[in-house]
C-alpha atoms as a PDB file:
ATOM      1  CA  UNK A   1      16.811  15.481 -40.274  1.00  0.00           C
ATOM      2  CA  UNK A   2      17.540  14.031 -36.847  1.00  0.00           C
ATOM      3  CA  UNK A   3      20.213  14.802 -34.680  1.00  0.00           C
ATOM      4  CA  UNK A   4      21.273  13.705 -31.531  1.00  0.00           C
ATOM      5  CA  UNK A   5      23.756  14.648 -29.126  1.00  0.00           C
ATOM      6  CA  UNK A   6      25.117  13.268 -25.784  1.00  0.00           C
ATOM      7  CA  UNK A   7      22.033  11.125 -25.123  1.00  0.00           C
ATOM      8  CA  UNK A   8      22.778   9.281 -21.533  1.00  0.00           C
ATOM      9  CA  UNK A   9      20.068   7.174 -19.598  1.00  0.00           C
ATOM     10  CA  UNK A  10      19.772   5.732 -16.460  1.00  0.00           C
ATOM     11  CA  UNK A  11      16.667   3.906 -14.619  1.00  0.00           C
ATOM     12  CA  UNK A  12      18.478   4.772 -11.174  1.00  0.00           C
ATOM     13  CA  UNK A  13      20.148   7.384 -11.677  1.00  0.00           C
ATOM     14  CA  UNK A  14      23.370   5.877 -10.951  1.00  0.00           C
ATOM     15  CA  UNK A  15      24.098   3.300 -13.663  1.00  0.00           C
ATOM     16  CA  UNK A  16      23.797   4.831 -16.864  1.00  0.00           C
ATOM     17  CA  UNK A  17      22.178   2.488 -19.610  1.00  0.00           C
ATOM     18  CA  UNK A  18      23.912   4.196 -22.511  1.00  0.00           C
ATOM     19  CA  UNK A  19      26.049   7.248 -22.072  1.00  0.00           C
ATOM     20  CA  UNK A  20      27.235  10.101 -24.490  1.00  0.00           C
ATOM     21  CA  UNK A  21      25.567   8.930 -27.382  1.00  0.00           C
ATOM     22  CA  UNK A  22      25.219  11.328 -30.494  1.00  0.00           C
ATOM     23  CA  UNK A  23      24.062  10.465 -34.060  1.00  0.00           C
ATOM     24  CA  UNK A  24      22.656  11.913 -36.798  1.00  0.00           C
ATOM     25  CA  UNK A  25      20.673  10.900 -39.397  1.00  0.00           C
ATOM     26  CA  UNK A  26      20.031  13.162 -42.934  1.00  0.00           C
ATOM     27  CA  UNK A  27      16.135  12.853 -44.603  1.00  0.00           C
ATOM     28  CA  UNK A  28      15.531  10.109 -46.905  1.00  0.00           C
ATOM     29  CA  UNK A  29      18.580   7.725 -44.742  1.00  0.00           C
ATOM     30  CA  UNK A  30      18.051   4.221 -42.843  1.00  0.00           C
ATOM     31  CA  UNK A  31      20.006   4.152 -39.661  1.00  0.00           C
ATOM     32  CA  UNK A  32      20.106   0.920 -37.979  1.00  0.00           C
ATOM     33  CA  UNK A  33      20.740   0.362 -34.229  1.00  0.00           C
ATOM     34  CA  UNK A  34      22.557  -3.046 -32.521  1.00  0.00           C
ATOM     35  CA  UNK A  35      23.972  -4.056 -30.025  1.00  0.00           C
ATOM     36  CA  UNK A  36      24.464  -7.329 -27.751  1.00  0.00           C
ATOM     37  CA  UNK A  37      20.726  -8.675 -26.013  1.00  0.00           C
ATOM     38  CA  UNK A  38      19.930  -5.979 -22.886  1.00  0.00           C
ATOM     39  CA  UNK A  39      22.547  -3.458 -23.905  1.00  0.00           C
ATOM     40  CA  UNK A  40      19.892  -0.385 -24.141  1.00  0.00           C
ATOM     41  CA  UNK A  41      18.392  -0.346 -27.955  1.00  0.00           C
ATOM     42  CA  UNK A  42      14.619  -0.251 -27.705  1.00  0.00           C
ATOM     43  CA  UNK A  43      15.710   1.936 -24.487  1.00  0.00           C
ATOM     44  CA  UNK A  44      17.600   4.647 -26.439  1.00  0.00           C
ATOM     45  CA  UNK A  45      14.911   4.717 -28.906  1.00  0.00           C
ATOM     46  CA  UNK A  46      12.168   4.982 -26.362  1.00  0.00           C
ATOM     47  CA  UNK A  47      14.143   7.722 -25.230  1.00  0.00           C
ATOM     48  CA  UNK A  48      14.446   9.317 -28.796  1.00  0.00           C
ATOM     49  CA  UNK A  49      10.031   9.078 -28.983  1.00  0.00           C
ATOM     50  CA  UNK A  50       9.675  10.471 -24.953  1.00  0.00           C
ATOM     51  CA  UNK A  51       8.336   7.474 -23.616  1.00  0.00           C
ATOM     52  CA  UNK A  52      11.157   7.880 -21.270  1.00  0.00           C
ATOM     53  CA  UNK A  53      12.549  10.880 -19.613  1.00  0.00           C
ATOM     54  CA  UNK A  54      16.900  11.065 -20.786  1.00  0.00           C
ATOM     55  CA  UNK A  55      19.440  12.045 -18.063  1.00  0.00           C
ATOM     56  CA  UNK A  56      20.995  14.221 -20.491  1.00  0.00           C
ATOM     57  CA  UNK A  57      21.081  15.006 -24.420  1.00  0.00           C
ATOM     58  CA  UNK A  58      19.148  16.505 -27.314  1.00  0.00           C
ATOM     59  CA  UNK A  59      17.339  15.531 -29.971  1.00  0.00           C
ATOM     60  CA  UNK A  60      16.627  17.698 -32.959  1.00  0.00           C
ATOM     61  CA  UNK A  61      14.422  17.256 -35.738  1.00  0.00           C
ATOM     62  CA  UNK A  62      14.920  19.729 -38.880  1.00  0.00           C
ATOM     63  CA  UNK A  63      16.841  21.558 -36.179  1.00  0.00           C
ATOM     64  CA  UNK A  64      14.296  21.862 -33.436  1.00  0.00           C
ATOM     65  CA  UNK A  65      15.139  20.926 -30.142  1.00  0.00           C
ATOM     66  CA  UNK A  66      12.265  18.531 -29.668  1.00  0.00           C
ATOM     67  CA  UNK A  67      11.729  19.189 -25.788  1.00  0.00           C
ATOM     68  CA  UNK A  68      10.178  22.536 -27.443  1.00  0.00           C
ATOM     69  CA  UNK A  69       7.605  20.892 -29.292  1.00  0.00           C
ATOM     70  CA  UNK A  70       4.127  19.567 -27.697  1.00  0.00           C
ATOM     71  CA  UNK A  71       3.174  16.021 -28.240  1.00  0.00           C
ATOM     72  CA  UNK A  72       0.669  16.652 -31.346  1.00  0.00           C
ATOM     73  CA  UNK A  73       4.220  18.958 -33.084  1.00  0.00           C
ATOM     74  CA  UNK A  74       6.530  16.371 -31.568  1.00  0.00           C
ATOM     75  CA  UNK A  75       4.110  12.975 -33.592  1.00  0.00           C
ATOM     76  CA  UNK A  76       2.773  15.075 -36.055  1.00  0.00           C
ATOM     77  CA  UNK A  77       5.582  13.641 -38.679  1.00  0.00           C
ATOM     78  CA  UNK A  78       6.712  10.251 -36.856  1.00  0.00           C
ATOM     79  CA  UNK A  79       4.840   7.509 -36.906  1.00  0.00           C
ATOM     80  CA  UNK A  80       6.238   4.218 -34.554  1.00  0.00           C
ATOM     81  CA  UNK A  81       6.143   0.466 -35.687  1.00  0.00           C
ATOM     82  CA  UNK A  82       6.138  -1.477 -32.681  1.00  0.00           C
ATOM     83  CA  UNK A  83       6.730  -5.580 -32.410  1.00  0.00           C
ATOM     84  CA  UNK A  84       4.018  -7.435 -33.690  1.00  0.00           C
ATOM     85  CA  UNK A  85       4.713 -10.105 -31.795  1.00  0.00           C
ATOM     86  CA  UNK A  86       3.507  -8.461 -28.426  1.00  0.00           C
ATOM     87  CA  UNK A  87       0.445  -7.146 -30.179  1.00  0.00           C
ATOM     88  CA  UNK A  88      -2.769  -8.414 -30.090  1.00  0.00           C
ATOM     89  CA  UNK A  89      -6.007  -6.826 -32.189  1.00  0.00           C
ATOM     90  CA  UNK A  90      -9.583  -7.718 -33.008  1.00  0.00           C
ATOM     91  CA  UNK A  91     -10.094  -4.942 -35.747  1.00  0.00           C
ATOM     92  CA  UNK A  92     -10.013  -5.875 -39.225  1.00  0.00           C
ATOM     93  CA  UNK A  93      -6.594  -5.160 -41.324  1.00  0.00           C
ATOM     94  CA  UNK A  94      -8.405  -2.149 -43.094  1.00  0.00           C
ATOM     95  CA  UNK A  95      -9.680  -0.718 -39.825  1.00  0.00           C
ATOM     96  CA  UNK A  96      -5.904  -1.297 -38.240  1.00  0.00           C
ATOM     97  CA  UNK A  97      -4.270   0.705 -41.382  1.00  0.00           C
ATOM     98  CA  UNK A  98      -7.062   3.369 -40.900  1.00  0.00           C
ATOM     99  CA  UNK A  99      -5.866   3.759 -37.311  1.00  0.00           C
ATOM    100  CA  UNK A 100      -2.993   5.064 -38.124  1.00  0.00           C
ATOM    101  CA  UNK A 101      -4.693   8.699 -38.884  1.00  0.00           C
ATOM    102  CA  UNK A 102      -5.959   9.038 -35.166  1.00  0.00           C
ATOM    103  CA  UNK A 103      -3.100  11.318 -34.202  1.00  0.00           C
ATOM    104  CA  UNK A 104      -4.773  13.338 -37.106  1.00  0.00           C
ATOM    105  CA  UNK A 105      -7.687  13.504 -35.610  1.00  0.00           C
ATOM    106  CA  UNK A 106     -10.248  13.789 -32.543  1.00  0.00           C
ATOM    107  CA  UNK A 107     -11.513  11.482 -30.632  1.00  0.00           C
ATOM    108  CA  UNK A 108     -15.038  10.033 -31.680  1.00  0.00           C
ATOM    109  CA  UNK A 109     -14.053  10.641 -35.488  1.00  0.00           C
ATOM    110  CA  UNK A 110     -15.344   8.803 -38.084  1.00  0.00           C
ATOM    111  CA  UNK A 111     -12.934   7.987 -40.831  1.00  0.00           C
ATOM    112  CA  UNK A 112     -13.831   9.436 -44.790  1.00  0.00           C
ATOM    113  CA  UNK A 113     -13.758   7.358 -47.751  1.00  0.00           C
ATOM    114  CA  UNK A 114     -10.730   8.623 -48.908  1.00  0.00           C
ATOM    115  CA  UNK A 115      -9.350   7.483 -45.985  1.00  0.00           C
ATOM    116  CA  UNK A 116     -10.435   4.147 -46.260  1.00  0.00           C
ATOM    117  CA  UNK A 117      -9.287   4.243 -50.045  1.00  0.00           C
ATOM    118  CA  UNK A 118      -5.777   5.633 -49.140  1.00  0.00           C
ATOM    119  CA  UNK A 119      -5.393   2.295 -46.627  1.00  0.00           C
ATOM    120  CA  UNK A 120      -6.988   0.541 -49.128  1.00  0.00           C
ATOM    121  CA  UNK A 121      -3.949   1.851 -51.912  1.00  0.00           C
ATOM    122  CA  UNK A 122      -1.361   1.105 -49.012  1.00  0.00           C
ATOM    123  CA  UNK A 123      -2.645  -2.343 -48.514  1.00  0.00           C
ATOM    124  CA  UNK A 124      -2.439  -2.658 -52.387  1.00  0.00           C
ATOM    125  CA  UNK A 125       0.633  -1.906 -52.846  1.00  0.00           C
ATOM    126  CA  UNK A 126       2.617  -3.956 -49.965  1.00  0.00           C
ATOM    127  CA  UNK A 127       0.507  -7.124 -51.873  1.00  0.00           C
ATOM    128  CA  UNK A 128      -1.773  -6.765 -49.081  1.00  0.00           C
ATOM    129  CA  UNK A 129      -5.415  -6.259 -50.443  1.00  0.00           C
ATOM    130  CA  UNK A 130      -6.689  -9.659 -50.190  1.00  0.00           C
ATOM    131  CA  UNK A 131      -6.712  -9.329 -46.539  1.00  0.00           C
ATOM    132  CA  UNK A 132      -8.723  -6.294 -45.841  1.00  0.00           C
ATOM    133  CA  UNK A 133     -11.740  -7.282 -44.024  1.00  0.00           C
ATOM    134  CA  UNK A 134     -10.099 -10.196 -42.375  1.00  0.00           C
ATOM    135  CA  UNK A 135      -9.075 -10.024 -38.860  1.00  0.00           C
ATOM    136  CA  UNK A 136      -5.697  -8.704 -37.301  1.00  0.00           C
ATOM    137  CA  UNK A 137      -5.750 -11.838 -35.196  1.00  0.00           C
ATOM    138  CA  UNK A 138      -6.275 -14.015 -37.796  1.00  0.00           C
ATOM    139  CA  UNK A 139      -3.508 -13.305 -40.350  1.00  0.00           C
ATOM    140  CA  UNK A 140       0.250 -14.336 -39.865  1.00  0.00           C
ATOM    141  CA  UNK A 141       2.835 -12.508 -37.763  1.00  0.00           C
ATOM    142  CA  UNK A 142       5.117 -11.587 -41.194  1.00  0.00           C
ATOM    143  CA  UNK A 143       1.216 -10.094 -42.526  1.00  0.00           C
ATOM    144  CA  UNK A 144       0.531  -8.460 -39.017  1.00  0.00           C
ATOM    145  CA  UNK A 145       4.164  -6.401 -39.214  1.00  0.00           C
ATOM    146  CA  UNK A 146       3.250  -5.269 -42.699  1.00  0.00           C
ATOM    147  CA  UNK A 147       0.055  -4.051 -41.947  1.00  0.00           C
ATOM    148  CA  UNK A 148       1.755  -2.459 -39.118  1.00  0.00           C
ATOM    149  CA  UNK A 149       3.688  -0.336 -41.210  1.00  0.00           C
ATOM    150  CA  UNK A 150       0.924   0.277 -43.671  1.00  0.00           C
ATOM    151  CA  UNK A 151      -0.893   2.000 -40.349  1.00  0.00           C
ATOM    152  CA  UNK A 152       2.142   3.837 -39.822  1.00  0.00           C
ATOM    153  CA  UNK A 153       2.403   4.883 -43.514  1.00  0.00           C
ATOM    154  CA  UNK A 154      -0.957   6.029 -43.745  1.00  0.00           C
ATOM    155  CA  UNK A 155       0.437   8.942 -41.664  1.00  0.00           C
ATOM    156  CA  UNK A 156       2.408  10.095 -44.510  1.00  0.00           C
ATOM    157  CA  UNK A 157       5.771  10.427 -41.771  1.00  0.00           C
ATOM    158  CA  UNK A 158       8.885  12.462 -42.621  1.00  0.00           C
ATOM    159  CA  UNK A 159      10.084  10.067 -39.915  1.00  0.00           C
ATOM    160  CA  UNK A 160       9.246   5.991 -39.649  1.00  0.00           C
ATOM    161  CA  UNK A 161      10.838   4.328 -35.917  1.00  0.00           C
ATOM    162  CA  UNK A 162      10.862   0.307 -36.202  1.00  0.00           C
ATOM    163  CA  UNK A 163      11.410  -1.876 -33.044  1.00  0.00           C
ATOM    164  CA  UNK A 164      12.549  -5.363 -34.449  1.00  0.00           C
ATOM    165  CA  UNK A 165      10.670  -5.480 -37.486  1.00  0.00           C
ATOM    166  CA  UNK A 166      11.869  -8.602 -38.835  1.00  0.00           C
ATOM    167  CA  UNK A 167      12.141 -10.393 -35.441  1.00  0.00           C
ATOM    168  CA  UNK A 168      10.283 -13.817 -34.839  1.00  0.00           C
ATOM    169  CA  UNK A 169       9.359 -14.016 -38.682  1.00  0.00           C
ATOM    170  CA  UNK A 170      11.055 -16.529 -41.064  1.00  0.00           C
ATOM    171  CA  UNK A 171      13.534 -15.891 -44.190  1.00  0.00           C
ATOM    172  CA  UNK A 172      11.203 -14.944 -46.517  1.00  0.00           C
ATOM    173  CA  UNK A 173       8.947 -12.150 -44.325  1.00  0.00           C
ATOM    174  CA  UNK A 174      12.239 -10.850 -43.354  1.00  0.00           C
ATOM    175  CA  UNK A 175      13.122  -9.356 -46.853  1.00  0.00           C
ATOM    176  CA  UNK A 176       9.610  -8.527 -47.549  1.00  0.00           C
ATOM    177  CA  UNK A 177       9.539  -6.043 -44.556  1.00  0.00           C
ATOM    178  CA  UNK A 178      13.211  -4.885 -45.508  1.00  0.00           C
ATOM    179  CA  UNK A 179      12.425  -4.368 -48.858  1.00  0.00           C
ATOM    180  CA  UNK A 180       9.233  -2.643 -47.763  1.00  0.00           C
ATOM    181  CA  UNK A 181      11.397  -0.373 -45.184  1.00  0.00           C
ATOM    182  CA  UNK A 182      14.014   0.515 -48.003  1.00  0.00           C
ATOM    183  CA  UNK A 183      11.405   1.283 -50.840  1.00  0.00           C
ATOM    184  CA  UNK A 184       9.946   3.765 -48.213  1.00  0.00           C
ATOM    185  CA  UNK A 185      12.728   5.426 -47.798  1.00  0.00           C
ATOM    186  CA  UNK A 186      14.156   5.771 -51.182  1.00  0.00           C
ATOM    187  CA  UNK A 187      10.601   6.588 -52.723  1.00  0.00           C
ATOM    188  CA  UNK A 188       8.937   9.000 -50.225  1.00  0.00           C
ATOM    189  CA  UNK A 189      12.216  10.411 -48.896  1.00  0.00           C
ATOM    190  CA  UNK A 190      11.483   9.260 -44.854  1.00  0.00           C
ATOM    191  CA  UNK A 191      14.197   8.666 -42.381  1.00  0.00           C
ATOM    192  CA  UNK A 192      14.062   5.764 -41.030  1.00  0.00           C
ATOM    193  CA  UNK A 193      15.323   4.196 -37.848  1.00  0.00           C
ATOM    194  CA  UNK A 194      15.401   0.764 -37.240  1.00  0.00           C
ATOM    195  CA  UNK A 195      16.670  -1.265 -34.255  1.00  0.00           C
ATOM    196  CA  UNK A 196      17.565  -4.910 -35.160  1.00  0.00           C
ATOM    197  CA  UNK A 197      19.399  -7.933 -33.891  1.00  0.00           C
ATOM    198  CA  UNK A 198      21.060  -8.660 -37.136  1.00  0.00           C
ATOM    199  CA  UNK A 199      24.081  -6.966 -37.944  1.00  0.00           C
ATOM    200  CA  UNK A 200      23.738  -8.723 -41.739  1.00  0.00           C
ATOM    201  CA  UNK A 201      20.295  -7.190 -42.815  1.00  0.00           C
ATOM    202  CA  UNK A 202      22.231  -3.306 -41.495  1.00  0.00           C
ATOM    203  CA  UNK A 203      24.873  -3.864 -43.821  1.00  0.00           C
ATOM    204  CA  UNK A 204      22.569  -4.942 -46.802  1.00  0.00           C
ATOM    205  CA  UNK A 205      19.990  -2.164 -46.132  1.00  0.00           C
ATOM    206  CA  UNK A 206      21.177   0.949 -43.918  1.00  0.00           C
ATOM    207  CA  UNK A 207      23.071   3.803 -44.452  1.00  0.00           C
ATOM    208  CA  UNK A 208      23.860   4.598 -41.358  1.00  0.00           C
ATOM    209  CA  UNK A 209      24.338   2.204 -38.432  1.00  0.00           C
ATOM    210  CA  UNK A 210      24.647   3.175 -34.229  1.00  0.00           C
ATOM    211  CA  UNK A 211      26.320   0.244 -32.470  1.00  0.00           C
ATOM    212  CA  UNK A 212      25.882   0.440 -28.625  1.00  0.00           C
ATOM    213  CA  UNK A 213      27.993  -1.450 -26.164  1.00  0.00           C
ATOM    214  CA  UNK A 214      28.546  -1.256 -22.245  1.00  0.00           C
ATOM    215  CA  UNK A 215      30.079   2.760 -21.957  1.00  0.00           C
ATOM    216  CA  UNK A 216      31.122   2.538 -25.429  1.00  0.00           C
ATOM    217  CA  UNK A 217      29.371   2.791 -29.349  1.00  0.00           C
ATOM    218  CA  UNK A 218      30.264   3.473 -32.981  1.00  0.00           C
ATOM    219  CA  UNK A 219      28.578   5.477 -35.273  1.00  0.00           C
ATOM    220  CA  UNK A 220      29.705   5.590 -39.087  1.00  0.00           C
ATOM    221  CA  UNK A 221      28.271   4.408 -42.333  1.00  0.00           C
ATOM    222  CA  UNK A 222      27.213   0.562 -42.050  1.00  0.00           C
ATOM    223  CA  UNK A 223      30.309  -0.776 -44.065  1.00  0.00           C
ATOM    224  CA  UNK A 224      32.261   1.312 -41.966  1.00  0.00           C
ATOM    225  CA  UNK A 225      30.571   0.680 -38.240  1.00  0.00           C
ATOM    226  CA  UNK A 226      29.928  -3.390 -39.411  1.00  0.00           C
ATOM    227  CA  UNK A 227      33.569  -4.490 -39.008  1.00  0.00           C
ATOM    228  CA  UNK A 228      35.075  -8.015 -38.076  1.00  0.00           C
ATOM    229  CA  UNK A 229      36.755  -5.895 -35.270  1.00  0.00           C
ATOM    230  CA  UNK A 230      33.495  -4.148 -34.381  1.00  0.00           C
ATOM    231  CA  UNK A 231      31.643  -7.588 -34.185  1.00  0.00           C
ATOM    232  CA  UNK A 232      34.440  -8.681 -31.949  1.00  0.00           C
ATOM    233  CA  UNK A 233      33.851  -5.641 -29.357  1.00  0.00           C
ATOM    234  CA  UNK A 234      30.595  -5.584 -29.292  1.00  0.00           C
ATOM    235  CA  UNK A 235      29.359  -9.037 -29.548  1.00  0.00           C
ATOM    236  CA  UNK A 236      32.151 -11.038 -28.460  1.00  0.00           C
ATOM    237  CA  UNK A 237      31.924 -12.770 -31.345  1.00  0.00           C
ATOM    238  CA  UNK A 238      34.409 -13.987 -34.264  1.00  0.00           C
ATOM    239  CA  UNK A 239      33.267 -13.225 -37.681  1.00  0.00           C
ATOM    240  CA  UNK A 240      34.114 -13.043 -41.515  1.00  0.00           C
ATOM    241  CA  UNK A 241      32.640 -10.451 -43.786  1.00  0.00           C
ATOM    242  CA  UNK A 242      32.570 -11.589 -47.021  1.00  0.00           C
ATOM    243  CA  UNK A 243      31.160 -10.564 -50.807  1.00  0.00           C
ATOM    244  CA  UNK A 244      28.769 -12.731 -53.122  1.00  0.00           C
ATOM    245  CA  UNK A 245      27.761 -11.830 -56.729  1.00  0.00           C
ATOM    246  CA  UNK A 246      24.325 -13.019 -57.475  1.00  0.00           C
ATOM    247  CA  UNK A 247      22.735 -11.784 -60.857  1.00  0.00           C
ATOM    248  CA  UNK A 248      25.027  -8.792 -61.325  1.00  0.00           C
ATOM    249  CA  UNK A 249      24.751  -7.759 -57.862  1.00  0.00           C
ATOM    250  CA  UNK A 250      27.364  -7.575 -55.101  1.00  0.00           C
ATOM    251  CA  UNK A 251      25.911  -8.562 -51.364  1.00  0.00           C
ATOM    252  CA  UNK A 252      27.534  -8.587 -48.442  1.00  0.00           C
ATOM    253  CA  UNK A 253      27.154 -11.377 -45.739  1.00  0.00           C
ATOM    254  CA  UNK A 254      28.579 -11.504 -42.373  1.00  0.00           C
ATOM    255  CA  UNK A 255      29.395 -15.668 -41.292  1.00  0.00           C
ATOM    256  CA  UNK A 256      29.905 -15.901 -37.225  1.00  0.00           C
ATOM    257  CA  UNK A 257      32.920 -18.592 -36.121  1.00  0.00           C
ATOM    258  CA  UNK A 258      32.995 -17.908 -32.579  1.00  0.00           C
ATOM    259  CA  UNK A 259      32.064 -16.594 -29.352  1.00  0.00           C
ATOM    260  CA  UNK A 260      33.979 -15.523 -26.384  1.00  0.00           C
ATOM    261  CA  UNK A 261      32.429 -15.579 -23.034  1.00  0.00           C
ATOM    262  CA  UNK A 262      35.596 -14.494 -21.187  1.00  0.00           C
ATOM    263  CA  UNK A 263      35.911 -11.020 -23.696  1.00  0.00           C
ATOM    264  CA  UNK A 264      32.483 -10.035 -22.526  1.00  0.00           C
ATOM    265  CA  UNK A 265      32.978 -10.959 -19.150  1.00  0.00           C
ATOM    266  CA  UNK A 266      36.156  -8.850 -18.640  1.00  0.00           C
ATOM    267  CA  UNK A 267      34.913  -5.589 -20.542  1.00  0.00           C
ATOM    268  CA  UNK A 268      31.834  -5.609 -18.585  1.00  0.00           C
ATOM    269  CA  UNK A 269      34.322  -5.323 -15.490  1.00  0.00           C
ATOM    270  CA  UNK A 270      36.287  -3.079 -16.995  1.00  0.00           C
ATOM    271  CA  UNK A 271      32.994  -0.661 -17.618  1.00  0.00           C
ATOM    272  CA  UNK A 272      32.099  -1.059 -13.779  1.00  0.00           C
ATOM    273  CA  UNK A 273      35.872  -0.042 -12.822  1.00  0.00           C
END
């Protein structure tokens, strides 16, 4: 579904951000992308939705080399769920999820009522409803990322991109938007990419996972890329991986001991040399 190869990005020119980079993703996967705080994530996938310009690489969807599609080809089947944290909005939660068809459509459009009934549906069935006609800036920051993905839904993408999803909401809005992202995939077959701080919630919930570090990254399956060893390169931090059975079901957790200041120190020097 998507492929990428080589990706490399640099603001200057000189200093590359992330270098070499190539993943691929099959329809109907979750791909998760970490890495330490500043290390290039939202920047890669910026990159990946030509917001930014890459120094070198390809990205393919369904085999296309997306630098020959136009904009309305490229965002015809990808639909973006930014932060809702940075995101302020007067419109009402139906009118937000409704949004989400503009790219369908031309400026100065009026929405249909089955358009407003198809939000209405999505809003339905993330538990939702009850909020309709309230205001986006009324309605809690674990609600506002929901709705976000309802508008993004709405769409009907072969492709959903999520910045941070479940950052800056607590415990319990966390796994609703997780269980949200993986019910989209399985059900309606989308790829999803999702770029997260928390190696824990890729192991539970991805298929695939990208870890970047400074001139260096893993891609594999998550139980493959999410190692002790991997945490230990690429966060300079000591961890156990361990196994719970709760009701049947086998979940894997990831507990952090320690971190090492000195380890990141030195490999960043190393990178520069």
């Amino acid at each position: 579904m998507i492929r990428a190869e080589n990706l490399s990005f640099s603001y200057n020119q000189k200093e590359d951000v992330f270098k070499d980079v190539s993943f691929h993703v099959k329809r109907g996967e979750i791909m998760a992308v970490l890495g330490a705080n500043g290390i290039g994530k939202t920047t890669m996938m910026r990159c990946m939705m030509r917001f930014l310009s890459l120094k070198t690489g390809e990205v393919f969807i369904d085999g296309i080399n997306t630098k020959e599609m136009n904009n309305s080809q490229f965002w015809k089947n990808i639909s973006y769920v930014p932060q809702a944290k940075n995101l302020v909005f007067g419109y009402t939660v139906l009118n937000m999820v409704v949004m989400g068809r503009s790219q369908h459509v031309k400026f100065g459009y009026t929405p249909s009522k089955e358009e407003y009934e198809r939000a209405y549906e999505l809003l339905e069935e993330i538990g939702l409803s009850h909020l309709a006609h309230r205001s986006c800036n009324s309605i809690s920051g674990g609600q506002l990322q929901m709705v976000l993905i309802a508008r993004a839904l709405i769409k009907e993408p072969d492709i959903l991109i999520m910045d941070e999803p479940e950052s800056n909401l607590d415990m319990k809005n966390q796994l609703k938007v997780l269980e949200i992202m993986e019910k989209i995939s399985r059900e309606r077959n989308v790829t999803v990419i999702i770029n997260t701080h928390y190696p824990e919630h890729a192991l539970r919930y991805t298929d695939k996972t990208l870890i970047l570090g400074r001139g260096s990254y893993v891609f594999d399956d998550s139980d493959k890329a999410i190692t002790k060893e991997n945490i230990y390169k690429y966060f300079n931090v000591n961890a156990s991986i361990y196994d719970v059975e709760e009701d049947g079901q086998r979940y894997k957790g990831i507990l952090p001991i320690s971190y090492h200041e000195e380890h990141s120190l030195k490999s960043e020097m190393k990178t520069v040399v």
